[in-house]
C-alpha atoms as a PDB file:
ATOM      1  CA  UNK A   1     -19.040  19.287 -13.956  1.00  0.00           C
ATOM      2  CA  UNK A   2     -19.111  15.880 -12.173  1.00  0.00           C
ATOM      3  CA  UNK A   3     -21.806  13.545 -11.902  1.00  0.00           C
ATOM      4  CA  UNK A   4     -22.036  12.456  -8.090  1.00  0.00           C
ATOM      5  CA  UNK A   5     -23.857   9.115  -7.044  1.00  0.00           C
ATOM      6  CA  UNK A   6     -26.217   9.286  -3.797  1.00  0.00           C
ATOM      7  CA  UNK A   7     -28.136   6.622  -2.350  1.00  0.00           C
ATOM      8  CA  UNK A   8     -31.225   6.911   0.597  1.00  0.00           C
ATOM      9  CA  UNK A   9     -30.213   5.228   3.686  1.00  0.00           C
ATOM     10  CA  UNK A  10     -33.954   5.371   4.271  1.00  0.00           C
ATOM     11  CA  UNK A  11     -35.638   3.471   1.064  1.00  0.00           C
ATOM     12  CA  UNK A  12     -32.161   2.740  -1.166  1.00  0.00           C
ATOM     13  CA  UNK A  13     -32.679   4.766  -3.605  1.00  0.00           C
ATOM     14  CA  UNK A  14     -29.744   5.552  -5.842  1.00  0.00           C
ATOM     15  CA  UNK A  15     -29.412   8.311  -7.981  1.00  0.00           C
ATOM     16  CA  UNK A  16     -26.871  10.267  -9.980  1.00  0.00           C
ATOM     17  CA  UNK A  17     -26.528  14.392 -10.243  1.00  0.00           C
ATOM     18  CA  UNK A  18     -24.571  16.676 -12.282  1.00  0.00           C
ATOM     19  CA  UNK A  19     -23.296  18.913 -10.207  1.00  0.00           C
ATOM     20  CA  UNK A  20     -20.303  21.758  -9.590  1.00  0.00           C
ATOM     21  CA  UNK A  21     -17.832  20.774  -7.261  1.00  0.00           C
ATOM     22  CA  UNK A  22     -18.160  23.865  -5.143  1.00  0.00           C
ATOM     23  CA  UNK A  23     -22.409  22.497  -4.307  1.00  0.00           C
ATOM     24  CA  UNK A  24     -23.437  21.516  -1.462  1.00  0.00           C
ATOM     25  CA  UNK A  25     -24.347  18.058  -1.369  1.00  0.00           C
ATOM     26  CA  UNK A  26     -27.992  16.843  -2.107  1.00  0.00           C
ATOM     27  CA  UNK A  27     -29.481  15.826   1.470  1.00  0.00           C
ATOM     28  CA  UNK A  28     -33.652  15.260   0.421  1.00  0.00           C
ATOM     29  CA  UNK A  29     -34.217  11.740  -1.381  1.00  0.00           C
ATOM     30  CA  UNK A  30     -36.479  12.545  -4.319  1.00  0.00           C
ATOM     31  CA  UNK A  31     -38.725   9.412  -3.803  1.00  0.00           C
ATOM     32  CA  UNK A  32     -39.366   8.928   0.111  1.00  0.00           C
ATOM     33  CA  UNK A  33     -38.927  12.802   0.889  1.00  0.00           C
ATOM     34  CA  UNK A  34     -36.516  12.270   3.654  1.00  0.00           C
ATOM     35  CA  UNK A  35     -33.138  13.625   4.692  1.00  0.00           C
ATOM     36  CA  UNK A  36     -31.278  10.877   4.093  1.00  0.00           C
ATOM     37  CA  UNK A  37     -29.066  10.888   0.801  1.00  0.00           C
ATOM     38  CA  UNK A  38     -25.212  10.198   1.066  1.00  0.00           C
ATOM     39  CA  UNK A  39     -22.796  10.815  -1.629  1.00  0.00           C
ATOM     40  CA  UNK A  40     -21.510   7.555  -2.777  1.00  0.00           C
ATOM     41  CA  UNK A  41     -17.188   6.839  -3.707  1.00  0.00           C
ATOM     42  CA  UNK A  42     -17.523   6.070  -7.084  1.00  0.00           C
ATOM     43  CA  UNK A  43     -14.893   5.243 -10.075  1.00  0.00           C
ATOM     44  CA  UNK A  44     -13.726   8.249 -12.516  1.00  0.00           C
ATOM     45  CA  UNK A  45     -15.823   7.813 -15.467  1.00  0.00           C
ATOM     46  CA  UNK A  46     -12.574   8.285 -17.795  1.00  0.00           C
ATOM     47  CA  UNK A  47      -9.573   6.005 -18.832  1.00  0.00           C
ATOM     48  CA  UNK A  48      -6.052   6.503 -20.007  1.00  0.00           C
ATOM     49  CA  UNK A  49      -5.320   4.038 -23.544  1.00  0.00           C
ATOM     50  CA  UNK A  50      -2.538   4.087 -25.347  1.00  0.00           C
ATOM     51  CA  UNK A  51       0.858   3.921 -25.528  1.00  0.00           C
ATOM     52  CA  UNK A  52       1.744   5.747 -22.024  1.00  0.00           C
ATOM     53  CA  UNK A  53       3.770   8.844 -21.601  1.00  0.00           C
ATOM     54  CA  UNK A  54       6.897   9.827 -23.550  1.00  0.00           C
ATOM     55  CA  UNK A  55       9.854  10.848 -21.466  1.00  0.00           C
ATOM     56  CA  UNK A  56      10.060  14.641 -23.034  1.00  0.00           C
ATOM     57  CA  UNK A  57       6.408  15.207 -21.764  1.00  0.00           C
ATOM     58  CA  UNK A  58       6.130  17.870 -18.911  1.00  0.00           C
ATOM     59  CA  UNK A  59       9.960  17.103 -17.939  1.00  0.00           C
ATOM     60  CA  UNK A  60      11.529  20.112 -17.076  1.00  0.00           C
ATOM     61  CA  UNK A  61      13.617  22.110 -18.883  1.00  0.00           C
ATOM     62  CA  UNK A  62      16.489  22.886 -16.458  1.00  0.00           C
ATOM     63  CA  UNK A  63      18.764  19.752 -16.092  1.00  0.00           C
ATOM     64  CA  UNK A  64      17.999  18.422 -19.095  1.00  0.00           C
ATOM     65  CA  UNK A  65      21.203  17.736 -20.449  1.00  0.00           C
ATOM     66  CA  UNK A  66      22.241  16.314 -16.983  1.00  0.00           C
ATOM     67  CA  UNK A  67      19.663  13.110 -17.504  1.00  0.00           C
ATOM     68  CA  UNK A  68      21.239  11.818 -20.783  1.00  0.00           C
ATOM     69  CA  UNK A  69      22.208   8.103 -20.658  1.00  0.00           C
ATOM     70  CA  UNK A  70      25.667   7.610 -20.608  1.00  0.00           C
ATOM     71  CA  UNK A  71      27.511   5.602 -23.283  1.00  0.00           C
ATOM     72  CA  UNK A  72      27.145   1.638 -22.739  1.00  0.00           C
ATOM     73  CA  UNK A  73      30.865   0.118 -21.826  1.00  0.00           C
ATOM     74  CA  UNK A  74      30.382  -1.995 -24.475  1.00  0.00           C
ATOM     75  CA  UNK A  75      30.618   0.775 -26.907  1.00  0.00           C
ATOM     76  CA  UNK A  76      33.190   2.285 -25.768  1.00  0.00           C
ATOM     77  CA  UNK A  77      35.441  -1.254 -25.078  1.00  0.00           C
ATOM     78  CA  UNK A  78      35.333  -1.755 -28.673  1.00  0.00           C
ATOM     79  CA  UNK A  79      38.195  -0.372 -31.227  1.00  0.00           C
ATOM     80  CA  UNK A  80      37.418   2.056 -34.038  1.00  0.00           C
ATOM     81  CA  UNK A  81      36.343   0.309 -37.224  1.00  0.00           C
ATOM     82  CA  UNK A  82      36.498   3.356 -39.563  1.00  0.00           C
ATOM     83  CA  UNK A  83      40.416   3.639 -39.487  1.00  0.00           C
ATOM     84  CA  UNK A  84      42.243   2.295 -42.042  1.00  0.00           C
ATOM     85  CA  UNK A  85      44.883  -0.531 -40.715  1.00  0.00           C
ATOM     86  CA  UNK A  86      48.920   0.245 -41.601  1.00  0.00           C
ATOM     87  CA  UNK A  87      50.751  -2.165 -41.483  1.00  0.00           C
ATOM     88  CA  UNK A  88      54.950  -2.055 -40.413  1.00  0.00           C
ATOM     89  CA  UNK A  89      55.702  -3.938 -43.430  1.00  0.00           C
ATOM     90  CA  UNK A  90      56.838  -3.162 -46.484  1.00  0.00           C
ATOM     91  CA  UNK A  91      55.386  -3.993 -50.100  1.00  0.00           C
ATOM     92  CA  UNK A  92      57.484  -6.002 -52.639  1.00  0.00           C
ATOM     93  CA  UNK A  93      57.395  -3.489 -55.387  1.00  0.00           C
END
């Protein structure tokens, strides 16, 4: 349940309440007796640390293999290193 803050336009009272979302909002000040509580913007009492998201979380399934990175053109510009070099020439056995 959230914790809403209210504050008496009539004597400034502030004041915090846990309450369900779906309550109506508190209208009697608790220290002057009066009708005259608003509900106060306040910041979300929680915080995101860390590293951040990954890119696999909550991405959808369909189209996946459609968002892989292509090959760099650097990568593909440069000739195979794993075949062996012949050469036209022939030894002098």
């Amino acid at each position: 349940m959230p914790i809403y803050e209210y504050q008496c336009s009539a004597c400034a009272h502030q004041l915090e309440a846990l309450q369900k979302m779906t309550d109506e909002p508190l209208k009697e000040c608790p220290v002057c007796h009066q009708a005259a509580l608003t509900r106060l913007v306040s910041a979300a009492g929680f915080q995101l640390k860390g590293t951040g998201w990954y890119a696999t979380d909550y991405r959808p399934k369909s189209g996946a293999a459609s968002e892989e990175k292509p090959a760099s053109p650097a990568a593909e510009a440069k000739p195979a290193a794993d075949k062996p070099v012949q050469s036209d020439k022939k030894g002098d056995s």
